[in-house]
Protein backbone atom coordinates (compact mmCIF):
# COMPACT_ATOMS: atom_id res chain seq x y z
CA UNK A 1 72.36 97.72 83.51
CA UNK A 2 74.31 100.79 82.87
CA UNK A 3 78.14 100.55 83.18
CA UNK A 4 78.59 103.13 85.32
CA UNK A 5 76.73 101.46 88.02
CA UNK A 6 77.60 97.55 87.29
CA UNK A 7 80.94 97.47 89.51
CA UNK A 8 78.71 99.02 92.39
CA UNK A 9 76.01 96.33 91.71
CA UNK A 10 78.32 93.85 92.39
CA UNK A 11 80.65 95.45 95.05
CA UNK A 12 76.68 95.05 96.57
CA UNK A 13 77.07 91.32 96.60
CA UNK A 14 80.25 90.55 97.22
CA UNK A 15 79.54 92.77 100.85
CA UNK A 16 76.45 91.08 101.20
CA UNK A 17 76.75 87.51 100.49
CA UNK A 18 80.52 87.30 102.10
CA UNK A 19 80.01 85.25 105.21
CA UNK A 20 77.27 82.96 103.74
CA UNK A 21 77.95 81.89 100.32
CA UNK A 22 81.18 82.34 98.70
CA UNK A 23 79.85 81.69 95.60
CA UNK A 24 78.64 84.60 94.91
CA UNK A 25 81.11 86.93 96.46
CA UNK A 26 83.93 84.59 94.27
CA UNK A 27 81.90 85.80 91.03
CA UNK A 28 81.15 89.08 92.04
CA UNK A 29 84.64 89.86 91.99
CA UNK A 30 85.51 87.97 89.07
CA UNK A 31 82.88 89.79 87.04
CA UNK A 32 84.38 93.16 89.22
CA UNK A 33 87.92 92.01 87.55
CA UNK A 34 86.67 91.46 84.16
CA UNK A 35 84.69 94.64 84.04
CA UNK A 36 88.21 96.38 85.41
CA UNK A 37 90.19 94.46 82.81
CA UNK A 38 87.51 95.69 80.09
CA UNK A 39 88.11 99.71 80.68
CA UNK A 40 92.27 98.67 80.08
CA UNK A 41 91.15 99.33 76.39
CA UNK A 42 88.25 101.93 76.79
CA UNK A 43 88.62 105.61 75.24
CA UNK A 44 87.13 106.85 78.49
CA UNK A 45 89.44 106.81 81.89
CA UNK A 46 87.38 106.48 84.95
CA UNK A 47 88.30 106.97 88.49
CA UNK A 48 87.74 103.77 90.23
CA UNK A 49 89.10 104.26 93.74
CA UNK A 50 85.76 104.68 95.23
CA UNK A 51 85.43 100.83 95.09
CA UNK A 52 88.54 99.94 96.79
CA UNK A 53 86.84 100.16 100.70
CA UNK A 54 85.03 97.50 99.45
CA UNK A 55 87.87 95.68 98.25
CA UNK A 56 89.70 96.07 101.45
CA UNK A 57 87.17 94.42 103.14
CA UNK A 58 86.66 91.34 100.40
CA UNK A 59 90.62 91.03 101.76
CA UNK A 60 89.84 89.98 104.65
CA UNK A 61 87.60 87.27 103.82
CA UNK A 62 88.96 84.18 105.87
CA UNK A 63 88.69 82.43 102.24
CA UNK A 64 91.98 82.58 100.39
CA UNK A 65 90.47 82.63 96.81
CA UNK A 66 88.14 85.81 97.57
CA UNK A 67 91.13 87.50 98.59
CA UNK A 68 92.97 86.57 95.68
CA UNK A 69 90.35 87.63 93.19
CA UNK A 70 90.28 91.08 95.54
CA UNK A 71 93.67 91.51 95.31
CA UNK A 72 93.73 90.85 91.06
CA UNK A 73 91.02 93.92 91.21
CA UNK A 74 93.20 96.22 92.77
CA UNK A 75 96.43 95.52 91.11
CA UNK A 76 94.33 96.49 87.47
CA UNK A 77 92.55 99.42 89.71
CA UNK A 78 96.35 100.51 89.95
CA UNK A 79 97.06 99.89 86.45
CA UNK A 80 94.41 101.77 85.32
CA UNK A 81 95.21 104.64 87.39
CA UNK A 82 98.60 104.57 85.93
CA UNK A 83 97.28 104.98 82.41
CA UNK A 84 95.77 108.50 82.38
CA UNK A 85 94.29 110.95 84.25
CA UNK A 86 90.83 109.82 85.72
CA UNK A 87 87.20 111.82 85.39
């Protein structure tokens, strides 16, 4: 899968499988927070803030640890946008 496109892959399942299966929404976002922690060290800035609507809406997940893991994506979303200026 090409990078570019992964986060929005899994945005996809974290939306889809919210209200039936935690499971996979839980490591959607974890993979979403590792991919997000990956680009801390990447030569090439990207703009990420076209994910956070989805991210807003993993917050209000009645389960406490998808909103955690949602929350840990935006706080390195803000890091990230802190570093440089985006593409």
């Amino acid at each position: 899968m090409n990078g570019e496109f992964a986060l929005a892959f899994m945005a996809g399942v974290w939306l889809t499988h919210g209200g039936r299966d935690i499971r996979y929404s839980r490591a959607a976002l974890c993979h979403a927070a590792a991919f997000l922690a990956a680009h801390e060290y990447a030569e090439k800035t990207v703009d990420f803030q076209t994910i956070l609507p989805a991210l807003l809406v993993a917050l209000q997940h009645p389960d406490r640890s998808i909103r955690v893991v949602a929350s840990e994506c935006i706080v390195l979303i803000a890091k990230l946008s802190g570093q440089s200026k985006a593409r």
